[in-house]
Protein backbone atom coordinates (compact mmCIF):
# COMPACT_ATOMS: atom_id res chain seq x y z
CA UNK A 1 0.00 0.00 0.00
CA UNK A 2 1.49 3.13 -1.20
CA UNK A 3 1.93 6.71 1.28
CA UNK A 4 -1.24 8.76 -0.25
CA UNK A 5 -3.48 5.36 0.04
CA UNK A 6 -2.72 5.14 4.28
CA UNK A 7 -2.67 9.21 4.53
CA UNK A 8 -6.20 8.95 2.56
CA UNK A 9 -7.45 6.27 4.67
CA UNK A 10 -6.53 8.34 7.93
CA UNK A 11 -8.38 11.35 6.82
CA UNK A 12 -11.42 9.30 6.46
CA UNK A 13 -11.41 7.95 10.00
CA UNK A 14 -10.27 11.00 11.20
CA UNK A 15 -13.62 12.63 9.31
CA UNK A 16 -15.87 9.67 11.37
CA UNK A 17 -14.62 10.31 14.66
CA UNK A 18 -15.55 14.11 14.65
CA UNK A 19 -18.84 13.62 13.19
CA UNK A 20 -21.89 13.85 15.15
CA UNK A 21 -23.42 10.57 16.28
CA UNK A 22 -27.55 10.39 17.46
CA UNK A 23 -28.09 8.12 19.84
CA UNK A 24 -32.07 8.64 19.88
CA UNK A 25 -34.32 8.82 16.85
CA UNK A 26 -35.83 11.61 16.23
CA UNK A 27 -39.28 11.18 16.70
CA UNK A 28 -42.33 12.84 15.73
CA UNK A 29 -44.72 15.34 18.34
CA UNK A 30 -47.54 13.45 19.59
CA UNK A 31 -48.97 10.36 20.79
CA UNK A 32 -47.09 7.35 19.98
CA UNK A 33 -49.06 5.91 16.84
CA UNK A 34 -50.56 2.10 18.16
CA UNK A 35 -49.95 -0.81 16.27
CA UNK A 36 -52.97 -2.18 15.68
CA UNK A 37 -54.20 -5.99 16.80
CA UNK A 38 -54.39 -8.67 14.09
CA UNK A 39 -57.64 -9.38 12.78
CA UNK A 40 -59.33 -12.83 14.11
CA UNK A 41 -56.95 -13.29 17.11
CA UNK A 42 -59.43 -14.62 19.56
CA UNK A 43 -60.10 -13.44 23.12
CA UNK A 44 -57.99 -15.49 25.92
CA UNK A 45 -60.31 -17.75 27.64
CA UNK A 46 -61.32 -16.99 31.49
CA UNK A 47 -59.13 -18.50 34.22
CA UNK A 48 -60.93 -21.83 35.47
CA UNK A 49 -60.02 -21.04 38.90
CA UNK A 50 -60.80 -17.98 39.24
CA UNK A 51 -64.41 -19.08 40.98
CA UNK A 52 -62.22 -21.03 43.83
CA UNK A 53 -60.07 -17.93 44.00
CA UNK A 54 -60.98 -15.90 47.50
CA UNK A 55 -59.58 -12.78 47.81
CA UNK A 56 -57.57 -11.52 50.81
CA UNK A 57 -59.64 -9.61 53.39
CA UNK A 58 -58.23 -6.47 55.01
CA UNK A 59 -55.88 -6.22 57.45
CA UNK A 60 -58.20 -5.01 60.00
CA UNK A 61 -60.80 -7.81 59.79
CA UNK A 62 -57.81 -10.31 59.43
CA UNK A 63 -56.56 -9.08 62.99
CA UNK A 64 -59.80 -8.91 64.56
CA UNK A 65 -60.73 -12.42 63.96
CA UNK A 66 -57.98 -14.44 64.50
CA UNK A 67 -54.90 -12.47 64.03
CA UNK A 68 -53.72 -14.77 62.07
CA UNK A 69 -52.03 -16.89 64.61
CA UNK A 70 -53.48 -20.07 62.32
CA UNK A 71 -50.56 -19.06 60.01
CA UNK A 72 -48.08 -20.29 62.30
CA UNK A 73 -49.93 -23.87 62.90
CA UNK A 74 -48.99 -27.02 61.86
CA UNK A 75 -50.35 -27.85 58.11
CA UNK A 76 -53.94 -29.03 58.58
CA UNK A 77 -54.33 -28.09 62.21
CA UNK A 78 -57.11 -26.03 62.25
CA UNK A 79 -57.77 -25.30 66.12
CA UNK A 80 -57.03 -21.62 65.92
CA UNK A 81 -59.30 -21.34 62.86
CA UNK A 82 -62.70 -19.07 63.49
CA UNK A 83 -65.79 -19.93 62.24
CA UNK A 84 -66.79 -18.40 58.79
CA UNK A 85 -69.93 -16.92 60.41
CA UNK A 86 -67.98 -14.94 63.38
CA UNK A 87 -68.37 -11.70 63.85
CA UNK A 88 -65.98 -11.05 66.99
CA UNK A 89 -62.67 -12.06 67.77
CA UNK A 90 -62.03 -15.22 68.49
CA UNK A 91 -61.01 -16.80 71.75
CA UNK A 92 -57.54 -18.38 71.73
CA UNK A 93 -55.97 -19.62 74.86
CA UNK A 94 -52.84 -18.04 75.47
CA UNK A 95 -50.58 -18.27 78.19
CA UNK A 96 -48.90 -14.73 79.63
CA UNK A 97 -45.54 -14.11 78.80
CA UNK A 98 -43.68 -15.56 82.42
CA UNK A 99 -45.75 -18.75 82.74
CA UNK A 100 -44.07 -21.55 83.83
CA UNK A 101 -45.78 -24.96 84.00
CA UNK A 102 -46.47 -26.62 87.52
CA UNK A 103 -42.95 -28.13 89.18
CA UNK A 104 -42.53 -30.99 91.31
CA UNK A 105 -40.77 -30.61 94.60
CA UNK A 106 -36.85 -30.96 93.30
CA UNK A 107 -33.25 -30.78 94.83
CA UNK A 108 -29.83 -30.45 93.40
CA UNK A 109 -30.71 -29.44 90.15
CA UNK A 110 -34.18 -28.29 88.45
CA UNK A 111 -36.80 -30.75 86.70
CA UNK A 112 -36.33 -30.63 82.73
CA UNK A 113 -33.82 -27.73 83.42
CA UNK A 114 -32.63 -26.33 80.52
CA UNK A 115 -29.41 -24.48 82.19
CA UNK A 116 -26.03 -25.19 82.89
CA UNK A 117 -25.39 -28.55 85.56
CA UNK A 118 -24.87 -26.42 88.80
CA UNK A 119 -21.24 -26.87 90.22
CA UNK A 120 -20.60 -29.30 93.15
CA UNK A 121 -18.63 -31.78 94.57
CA UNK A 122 -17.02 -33.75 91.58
CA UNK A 123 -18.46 -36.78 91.70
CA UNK A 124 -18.31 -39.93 88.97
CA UNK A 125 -18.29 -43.38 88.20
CA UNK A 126 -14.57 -45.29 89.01
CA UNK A 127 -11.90 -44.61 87.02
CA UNK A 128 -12.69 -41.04 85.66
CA UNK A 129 -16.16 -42.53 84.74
CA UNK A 130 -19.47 -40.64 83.68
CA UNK A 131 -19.90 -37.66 85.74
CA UNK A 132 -22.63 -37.40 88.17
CA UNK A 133 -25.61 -34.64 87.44
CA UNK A 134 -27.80 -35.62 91.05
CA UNK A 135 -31.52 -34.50 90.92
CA UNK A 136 -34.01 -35.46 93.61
CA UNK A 137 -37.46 -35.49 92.30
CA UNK A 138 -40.63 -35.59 94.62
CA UNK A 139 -44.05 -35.92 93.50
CA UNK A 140 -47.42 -37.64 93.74
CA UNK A 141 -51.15 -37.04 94.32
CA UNK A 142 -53.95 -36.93 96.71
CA UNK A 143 -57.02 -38.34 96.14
CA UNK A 144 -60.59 -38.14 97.13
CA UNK A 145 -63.60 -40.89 96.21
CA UNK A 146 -66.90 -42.15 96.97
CA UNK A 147 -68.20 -45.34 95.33
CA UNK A 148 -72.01 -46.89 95.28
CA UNK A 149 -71.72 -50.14 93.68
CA UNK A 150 -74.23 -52.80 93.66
CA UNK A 151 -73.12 -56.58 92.26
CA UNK A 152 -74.03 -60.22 92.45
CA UNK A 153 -77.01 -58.62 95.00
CA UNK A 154 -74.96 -57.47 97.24
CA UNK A 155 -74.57 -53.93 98.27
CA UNK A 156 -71.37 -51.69 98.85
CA UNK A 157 -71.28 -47.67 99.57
CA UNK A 158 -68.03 -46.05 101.03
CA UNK A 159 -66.15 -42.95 100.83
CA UNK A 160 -62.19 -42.77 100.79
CA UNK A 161 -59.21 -41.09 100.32
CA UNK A 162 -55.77 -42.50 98.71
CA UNK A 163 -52.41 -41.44 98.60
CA UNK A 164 -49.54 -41.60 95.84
CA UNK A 165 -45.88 -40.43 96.11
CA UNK A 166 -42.91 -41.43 94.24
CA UNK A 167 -39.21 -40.04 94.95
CA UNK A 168 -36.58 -40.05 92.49
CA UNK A 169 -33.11 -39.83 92.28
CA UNK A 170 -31.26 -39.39 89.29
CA UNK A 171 -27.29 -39.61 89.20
CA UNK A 172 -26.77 -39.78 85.46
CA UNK A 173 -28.87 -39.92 82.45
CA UNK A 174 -29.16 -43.87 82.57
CA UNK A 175 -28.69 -44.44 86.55
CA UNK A 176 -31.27 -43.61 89.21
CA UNK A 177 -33.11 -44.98 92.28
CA UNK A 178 -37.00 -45.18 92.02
CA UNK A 179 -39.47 -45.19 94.91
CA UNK A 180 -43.10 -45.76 94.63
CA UNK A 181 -45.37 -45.37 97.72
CA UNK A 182 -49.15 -45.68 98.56
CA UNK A 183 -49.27 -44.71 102.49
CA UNK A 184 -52.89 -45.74 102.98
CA UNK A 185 -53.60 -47.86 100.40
CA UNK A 186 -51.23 -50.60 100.20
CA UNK A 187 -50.63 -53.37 97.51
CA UNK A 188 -53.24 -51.91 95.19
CA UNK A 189 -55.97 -51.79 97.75
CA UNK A 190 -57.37 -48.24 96.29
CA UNK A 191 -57.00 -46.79 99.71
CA UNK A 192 -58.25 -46.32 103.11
CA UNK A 193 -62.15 -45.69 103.36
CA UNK A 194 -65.38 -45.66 105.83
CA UNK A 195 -68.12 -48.26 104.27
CA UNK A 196 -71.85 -47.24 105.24
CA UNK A 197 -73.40 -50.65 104.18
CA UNK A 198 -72.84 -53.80 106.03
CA UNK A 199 -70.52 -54.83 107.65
CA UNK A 200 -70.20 -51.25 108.37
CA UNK A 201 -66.89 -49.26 109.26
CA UNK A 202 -63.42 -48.00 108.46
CA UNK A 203 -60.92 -49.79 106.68
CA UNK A 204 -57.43 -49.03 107.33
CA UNK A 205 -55.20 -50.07 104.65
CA UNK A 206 -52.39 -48.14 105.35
CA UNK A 207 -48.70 -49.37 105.11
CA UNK A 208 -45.36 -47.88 106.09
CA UNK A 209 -43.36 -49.99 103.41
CA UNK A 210 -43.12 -49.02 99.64
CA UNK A 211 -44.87 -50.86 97.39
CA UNK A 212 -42.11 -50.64 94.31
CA UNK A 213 -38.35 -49.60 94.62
CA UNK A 214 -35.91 -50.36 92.04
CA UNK A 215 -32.54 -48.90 90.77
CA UNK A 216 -31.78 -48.87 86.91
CA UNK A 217 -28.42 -48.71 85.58
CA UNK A 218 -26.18 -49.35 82.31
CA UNK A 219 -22.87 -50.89 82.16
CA UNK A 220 -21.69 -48.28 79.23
CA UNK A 221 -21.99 -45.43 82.36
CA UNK A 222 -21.59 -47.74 85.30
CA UNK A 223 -17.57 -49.08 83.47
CA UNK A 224 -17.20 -46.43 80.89
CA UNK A 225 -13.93 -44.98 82.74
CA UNK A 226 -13.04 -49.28 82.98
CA UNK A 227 -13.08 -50.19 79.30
CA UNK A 228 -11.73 -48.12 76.19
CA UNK A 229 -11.97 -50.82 74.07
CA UNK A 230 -14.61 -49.61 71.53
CA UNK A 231 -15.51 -52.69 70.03
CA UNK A 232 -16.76 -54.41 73.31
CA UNK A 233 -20.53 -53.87 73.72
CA UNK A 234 -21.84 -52.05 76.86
CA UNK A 235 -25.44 -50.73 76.10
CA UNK A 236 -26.98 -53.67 78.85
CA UNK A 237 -29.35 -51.96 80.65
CA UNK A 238 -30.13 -53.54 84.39
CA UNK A 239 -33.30 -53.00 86.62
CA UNK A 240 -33.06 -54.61 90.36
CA UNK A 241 -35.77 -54.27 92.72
CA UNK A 242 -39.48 -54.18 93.24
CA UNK A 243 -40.11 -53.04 89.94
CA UNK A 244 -43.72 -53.44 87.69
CA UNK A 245 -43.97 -55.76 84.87
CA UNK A 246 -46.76 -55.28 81.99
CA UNK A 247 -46.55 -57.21 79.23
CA UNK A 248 -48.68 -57.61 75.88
CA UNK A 249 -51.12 -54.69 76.87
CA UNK A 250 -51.35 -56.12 79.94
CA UNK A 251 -53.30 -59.18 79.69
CA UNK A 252 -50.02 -61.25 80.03
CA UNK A 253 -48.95 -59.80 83.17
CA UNK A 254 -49.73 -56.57 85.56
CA UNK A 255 -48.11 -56.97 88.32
CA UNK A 256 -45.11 -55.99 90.82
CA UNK A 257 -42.26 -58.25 90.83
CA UNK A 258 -39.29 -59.08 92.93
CA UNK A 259 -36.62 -59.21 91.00
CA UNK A 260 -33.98 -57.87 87.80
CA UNK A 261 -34.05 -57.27 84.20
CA UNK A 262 -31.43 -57.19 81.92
CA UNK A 263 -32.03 -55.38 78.51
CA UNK A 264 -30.18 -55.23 75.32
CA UNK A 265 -31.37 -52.80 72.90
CA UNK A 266 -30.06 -52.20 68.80
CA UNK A 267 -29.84 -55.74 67.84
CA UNK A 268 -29.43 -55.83 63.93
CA UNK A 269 -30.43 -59.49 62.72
CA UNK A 270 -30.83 -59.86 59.04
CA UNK A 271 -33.53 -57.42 57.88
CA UNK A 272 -34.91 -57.08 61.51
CA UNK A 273 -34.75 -53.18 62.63
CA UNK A 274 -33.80 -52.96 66.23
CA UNK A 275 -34.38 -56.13 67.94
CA UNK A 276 -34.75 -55.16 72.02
CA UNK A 277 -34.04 -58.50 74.12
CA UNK A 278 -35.56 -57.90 77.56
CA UNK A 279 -34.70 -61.23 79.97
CA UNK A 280 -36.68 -60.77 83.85
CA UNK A 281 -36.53 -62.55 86.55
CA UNK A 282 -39.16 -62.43 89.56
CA UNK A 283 -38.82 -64.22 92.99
CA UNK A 284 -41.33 -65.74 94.99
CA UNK A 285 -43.54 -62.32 94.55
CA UNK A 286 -45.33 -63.19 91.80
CA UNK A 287 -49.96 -63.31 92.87
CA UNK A 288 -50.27 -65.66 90.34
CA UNK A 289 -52.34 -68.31 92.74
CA UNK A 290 -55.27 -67.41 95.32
CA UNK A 291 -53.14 -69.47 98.02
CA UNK A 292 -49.90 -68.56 96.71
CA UNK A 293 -46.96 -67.02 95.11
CA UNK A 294 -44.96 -68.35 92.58
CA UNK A 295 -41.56 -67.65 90.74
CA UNK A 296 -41.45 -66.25 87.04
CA UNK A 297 -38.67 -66.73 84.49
CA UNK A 298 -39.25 -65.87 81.16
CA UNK A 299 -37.55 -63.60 77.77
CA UNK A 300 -39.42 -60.92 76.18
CA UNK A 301 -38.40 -59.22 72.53
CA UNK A 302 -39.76 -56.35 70.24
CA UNK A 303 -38.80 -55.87 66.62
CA UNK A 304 -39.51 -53.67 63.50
CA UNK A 305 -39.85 -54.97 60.65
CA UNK A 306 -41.13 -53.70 57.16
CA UNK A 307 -43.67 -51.17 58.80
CA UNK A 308 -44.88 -53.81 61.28
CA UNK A 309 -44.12 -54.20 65.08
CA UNK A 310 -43.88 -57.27 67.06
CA UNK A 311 -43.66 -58.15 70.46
CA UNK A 312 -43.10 -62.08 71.72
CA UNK A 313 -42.60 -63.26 75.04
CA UNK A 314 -41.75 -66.93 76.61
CA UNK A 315 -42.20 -67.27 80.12
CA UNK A 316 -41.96 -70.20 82.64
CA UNK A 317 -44.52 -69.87 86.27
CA UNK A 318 -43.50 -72.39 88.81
CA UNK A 319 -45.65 -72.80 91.68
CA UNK A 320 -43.08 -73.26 95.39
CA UNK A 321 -45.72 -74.82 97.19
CA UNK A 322 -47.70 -77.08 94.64
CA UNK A 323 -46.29 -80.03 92.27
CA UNK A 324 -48.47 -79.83 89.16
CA UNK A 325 -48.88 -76.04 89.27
CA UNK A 326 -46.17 -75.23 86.73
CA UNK A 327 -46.92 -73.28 83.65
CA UNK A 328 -45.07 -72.24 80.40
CA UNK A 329 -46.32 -68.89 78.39
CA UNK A 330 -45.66 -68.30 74.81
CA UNK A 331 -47.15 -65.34 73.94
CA UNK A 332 -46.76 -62.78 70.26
CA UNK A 333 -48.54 -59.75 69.01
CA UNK A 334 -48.23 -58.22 65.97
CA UNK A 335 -49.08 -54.49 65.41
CA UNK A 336 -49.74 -53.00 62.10
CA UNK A 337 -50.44 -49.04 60.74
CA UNK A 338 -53.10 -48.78 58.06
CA UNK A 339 -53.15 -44.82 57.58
CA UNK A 340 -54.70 -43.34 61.01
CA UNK A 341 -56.14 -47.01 61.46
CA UNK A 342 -53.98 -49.07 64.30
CA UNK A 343 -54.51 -52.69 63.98
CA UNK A 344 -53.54 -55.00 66.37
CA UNK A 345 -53.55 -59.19 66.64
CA UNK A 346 -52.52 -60.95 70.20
CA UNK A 347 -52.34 -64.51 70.78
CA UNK A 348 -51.53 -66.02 74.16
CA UNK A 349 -51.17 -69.37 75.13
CA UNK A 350 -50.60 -71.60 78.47
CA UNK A 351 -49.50 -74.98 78.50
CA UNK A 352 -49.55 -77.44 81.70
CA UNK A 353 -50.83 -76.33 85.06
CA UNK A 354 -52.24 -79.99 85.96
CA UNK A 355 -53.06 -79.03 89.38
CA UNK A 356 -54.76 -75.88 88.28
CA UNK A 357 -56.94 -75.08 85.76
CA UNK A 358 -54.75 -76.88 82.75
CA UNK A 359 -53.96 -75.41 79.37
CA UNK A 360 -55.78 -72.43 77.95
CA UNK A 361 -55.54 -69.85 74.77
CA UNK A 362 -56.61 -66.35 74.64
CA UNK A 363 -56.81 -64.72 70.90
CA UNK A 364 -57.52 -60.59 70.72
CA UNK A 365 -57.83 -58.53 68.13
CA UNK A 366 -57.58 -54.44 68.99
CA UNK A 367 -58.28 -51.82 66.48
CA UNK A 368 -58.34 -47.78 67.19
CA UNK A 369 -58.60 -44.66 64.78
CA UNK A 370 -58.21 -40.94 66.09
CA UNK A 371 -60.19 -38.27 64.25
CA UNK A 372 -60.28 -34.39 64.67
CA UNK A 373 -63.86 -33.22 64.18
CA UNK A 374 -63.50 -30.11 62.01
CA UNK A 375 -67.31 -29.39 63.20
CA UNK A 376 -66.81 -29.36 66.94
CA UNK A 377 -70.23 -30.39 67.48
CA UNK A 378 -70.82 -29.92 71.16
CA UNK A 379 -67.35 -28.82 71.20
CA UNK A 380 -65.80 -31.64 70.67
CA UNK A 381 -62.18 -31.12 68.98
CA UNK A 382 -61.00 -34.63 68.36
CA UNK A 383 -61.80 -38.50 69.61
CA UNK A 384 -59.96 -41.62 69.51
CA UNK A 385 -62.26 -44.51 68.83
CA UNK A 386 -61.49 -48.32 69.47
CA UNK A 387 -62.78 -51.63 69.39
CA UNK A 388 -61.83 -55.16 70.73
CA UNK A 389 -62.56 -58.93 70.39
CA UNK A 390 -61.62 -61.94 71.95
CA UNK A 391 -61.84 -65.48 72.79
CA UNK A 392 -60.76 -66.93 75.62
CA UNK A 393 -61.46 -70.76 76.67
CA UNK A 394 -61.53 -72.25 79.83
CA UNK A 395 -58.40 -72.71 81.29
CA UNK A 396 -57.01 -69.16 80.53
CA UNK A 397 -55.43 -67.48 83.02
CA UNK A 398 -52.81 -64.62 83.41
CA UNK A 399 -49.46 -64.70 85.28
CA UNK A 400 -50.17 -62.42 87.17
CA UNK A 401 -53.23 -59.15 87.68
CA UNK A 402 -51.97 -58.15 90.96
CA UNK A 403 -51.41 -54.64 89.65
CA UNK A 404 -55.24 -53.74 89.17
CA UNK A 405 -56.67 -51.47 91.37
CA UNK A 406 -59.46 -53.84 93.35
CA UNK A 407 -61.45 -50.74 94.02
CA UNK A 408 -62.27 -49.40 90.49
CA UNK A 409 -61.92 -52.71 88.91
CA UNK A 410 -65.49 -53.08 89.27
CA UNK A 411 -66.14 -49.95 86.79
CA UNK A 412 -63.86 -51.77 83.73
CA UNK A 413 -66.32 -52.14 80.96
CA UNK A 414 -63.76 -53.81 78.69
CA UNK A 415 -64.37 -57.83 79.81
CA UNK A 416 -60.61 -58.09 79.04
CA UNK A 417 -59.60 -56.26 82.23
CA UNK A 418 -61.61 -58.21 84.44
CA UNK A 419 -60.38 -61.76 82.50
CA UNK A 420 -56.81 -60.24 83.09
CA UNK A 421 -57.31 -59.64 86.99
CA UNK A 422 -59.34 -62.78 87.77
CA UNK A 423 -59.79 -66.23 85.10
CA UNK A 424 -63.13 -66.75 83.81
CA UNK A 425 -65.35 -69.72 84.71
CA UNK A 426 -65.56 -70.87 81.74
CA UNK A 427 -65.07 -70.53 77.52
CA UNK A 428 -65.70 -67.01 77.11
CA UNK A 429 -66.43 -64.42 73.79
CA UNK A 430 -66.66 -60.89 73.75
CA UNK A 431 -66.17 -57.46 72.29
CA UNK A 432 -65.62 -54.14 73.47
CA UNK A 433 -66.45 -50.98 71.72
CA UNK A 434 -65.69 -46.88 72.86
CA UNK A 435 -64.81 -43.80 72.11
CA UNK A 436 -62.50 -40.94 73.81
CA UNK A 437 -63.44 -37.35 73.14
CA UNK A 438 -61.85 -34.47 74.19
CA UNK A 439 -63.30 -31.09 74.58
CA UNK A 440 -61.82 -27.63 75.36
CA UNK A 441 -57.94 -27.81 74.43
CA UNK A 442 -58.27 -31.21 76.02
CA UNK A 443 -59.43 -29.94 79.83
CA UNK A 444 -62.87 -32.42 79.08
CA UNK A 445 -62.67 -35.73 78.46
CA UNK A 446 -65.76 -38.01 77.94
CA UNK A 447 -65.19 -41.88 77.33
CA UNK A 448 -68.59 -43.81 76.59
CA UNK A 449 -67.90 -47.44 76.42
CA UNK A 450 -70.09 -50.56 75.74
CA UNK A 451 -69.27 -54.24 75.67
CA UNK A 452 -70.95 -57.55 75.01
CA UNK A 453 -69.55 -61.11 76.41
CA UNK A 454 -70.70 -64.64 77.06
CA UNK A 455 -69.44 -66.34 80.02
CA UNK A 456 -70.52 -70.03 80.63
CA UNK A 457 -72.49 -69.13 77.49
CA UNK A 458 -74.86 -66.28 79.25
CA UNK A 459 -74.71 -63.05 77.03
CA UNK A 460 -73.53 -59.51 79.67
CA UNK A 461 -74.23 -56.17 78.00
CA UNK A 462 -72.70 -53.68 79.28
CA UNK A 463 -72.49 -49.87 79.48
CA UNK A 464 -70.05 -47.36 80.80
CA UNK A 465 -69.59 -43.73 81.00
CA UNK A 466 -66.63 -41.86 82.31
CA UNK A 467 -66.26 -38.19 82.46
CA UNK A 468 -62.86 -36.09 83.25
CA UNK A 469 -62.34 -32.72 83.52
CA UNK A 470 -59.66 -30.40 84.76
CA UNK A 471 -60.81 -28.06 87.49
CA UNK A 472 -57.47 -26.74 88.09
CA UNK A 473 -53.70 -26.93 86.62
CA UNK A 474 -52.91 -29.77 89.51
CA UNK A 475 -56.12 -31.38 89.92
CA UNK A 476 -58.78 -32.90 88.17
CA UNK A 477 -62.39 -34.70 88.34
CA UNK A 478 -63.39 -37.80 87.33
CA UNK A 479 -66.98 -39.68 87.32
CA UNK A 480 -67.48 -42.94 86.85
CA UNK A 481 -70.91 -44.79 85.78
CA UNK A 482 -71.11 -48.82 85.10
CA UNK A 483 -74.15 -51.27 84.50
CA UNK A 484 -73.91 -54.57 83.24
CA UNK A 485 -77.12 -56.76 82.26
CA UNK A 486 -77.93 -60.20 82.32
CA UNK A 487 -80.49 -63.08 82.92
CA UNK A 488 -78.10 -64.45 85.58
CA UNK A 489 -78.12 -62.48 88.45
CA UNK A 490 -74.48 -63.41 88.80
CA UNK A 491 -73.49 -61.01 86.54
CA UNK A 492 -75.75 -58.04 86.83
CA UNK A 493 -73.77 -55.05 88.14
CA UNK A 494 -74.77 -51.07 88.94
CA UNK A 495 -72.39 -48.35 90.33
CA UNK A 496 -71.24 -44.85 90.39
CA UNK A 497 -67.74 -43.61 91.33
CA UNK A 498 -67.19 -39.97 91.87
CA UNK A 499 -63.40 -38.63 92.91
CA UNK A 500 -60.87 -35.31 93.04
CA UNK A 501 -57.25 -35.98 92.30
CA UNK A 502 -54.60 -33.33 93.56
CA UNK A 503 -51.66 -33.79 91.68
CA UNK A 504 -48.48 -32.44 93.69
């Protein structure tokens, strides 16, 4: 390229850069001119939910209403919710700013604390073990009754009062000493009380010794400062004492027993989810015999597996004082959840007892649903309803029903809880159905209950009512109602139970 073609070039970029460059067009005065819509473009269609569609109210109705505290409820709990025809605001319970829920009596450290552990003496388990975190816990209640029952013909009106208190003394998480005391009602009595009908009087069933005291411990606290080796297993739990025992819902056994347990939990067996091995031991404490105790040995497991819960026990009743009176008990349930339906299956079984009343089976089947009630009809929020079947022959029996109170016993609609406590006569069928509401945040509590069974082959209906309410945050009121119908007198049963429970 020659001199005068780059100095020509030059000029002409030179000429560019200096001239004027618009950077908006130059547009006409006026309105901006529209461009018109094509012809036949048709209308968009409406919005198909625009019917469902509510619109948000104003602030000031939203606050007098409900304030909108729903917003902050679980999904689908609609408690909080107002009616859609109120027209004031609408009552929600809420506690003041400093409440604090009702304490036990404590020492050494506060129940359910959420502080630091206080300072102290430093105390542990040997060898630099666990450290100690001591808490004393004393509690109980207080209770007032009167009971007019009538059964088998036979007449019984009393008033009473019974006593509950239970101390406990926690040293770690896993180790503590457990005392449970009725002062005037002793081994399961119900209490002390004055009986108006004949033979008239006061019964004094008051006791000075404690009816269950046990200790519970587990070896990976009790030796942790022992063994470092972290391959040798330690999570045995261990319960020695007077300690109660309920097994299989209890219609296996319900009762206090002499004794120790030894408990191995997160056993992983093929596809088995958390096998817990429970093996229990009771001594010569066991009310398994109307003119005797008798000594219980037996093994007791629950497992998950798939969605379904098992529990299976084998236990062996021998009889100290009677040859022939030995028993083995193989026992399973199975638990399954269908949606909010529970469904449960129980089969029990007893083999020997020669002396006694010989082999026996007892088959149950349990079902229960909750519900809330979005209606509130007579304000009731929510219920739990349940039903239960059974068969039971003739020489049935359970280890051991010691634990039932012998008072209130009498008001059990459910003919399971009266088979538990005492054997039937004979072959017996039955079912049981009810129903749990709750009313008021849960401060009511109304349980209707009725029940069909056929002892010996003579069909019992029976009824039930029980009402609870809270009268106070420590105390409550209960009443109790109870008939049972039959041809044979034997079986016909009235009564009322009315009581006040002071919890402390």
């Amino acid at each position: 390229m020659s001199d005068w073609t780059k100095l020509l070039l030059l000029s002409l970029l030179l000429l560019a850069w200096q001239a004027p460059c618009p950077v908006r067009a130059q547009l006409p005065p006026g309105p901006p001119e529209r461009i018109p819509p094509p012809q036949g473009f048709p209308p968009l269609p409406p919005d198909p939910a625009e019917d469902g569609l509510q619109a948000l109210p104003p602030l000031e109705e939203e606050l007098r209403l409900h304030g909108g505290s729903y917003l902050y409820a679980p999904e689908g709990d609609g408690w909080h919710q107002p009616f859609p025809s109120a027209d004031q605001h609408f009552p929600v319970l809420r506690l003041p700013e400093g409440w604090r829920a009702p304490q036990p009596i404590t020492l050494f450290d506060d129940f359910l604390g959420t502080g630091p552990i206080p300072g102290g003496p430093h105390l542990h388990w040997p060898a630099s073990g666990y450290d100690w975190d001591p808490r004393f816990v004393l509690y109980g209640a207080y209770q007032l009754f009167g009971i007019a029952l009538e059964a088998d013909d036979r007449h019984q009106h009393l008033v009473g009062h019974q006593l509950f208190v239970e101390m406990d003394l926690r040293l770690t998480g896993t180790e503590r000493a457990h005392l449970q005391w009725r002062p005037i009602g002793r081994r399961n009595t119900g209490g002390s009380y004055y009986q108006f009908s004949d033979p008239s009087g006061y019964v004094d069933n008051s006791t000075g010794i404690p009816d269950r005291y046990w200790i519970e411990a587990e070896l990976a606290s009790l030796l942790g400062g022992l063994i470092h080796d972290p391959f040798v297993p330690r999570d045995y739990h261990l319960v020695l004492g007077k300690y109660p025992l309920e097994l299989h819902n209890r219609l296996l056994i319900n009762d206090d027993i002499l004794g120790f347990v030894v408990n191995k939990n997160t056993n992983y067996v093929g596809p088995l989810s958390n096998l817990n091995l429970q093996a229990f031991f009771g001594l010569d404490d066991v009310d398994a015999f109307e003119n005797g105790w008798g000594d219980v040995y037996g093994i007791n497991a629950f497992v998950d597996y798939r969605r379904l819960f098992f529990e299976s026990t084998y236990a062996y009743l021998r009889r100290n004082r009677l040859s022939g009176g030995d028993a083995h008990y193989l026992a399973i349930s199975g638990t399954k959840p269908c949606g909010t339906v529970t469904l449960t299956g129980r089969a029990l079984f007893k083999i020997g007892d020669r002396a006694g009343r010989g082999s026996g089976q007892l088959y149950v089947i349990e079902i229960n649903r909750p519900r809330i009630h979005d209606g509130k009809l007579l304000g009731i929020e929510k219920g739990v309803y349940y039903a239960t079947a059974f068969r039971a022959t003739k020489g049935w029996n359970s280890i051991s029903g010691g634990n039932f109170d012998r008072l209130r016993i009498a008001f059990a609609v459910d003919p399971l809880v009266t088979i538990s406590a005492s054997p039937d006569p004979a072959d017996n069928t039955g079912i049981a159905l009810g129903v749990q509401w709750f009313r008021r945040h849960e401060d009511e509590s109304l349980i209707p209950e009725f029940a069909f069974q056929a002892p010996t082959g003579t069909p019992v209906y029976g009824v039930g009512l029980r009402y609870q309410r809270k009268t106070s945050a420590r105390s409550f009121f209960q009443i109790e109602a109870i008939g049972n119908f039959s041809d044979d007198p034997t079986f016909r049963r009235q009564g009322l139970s009315i009581s006040e429970t002071i919890l402390f």
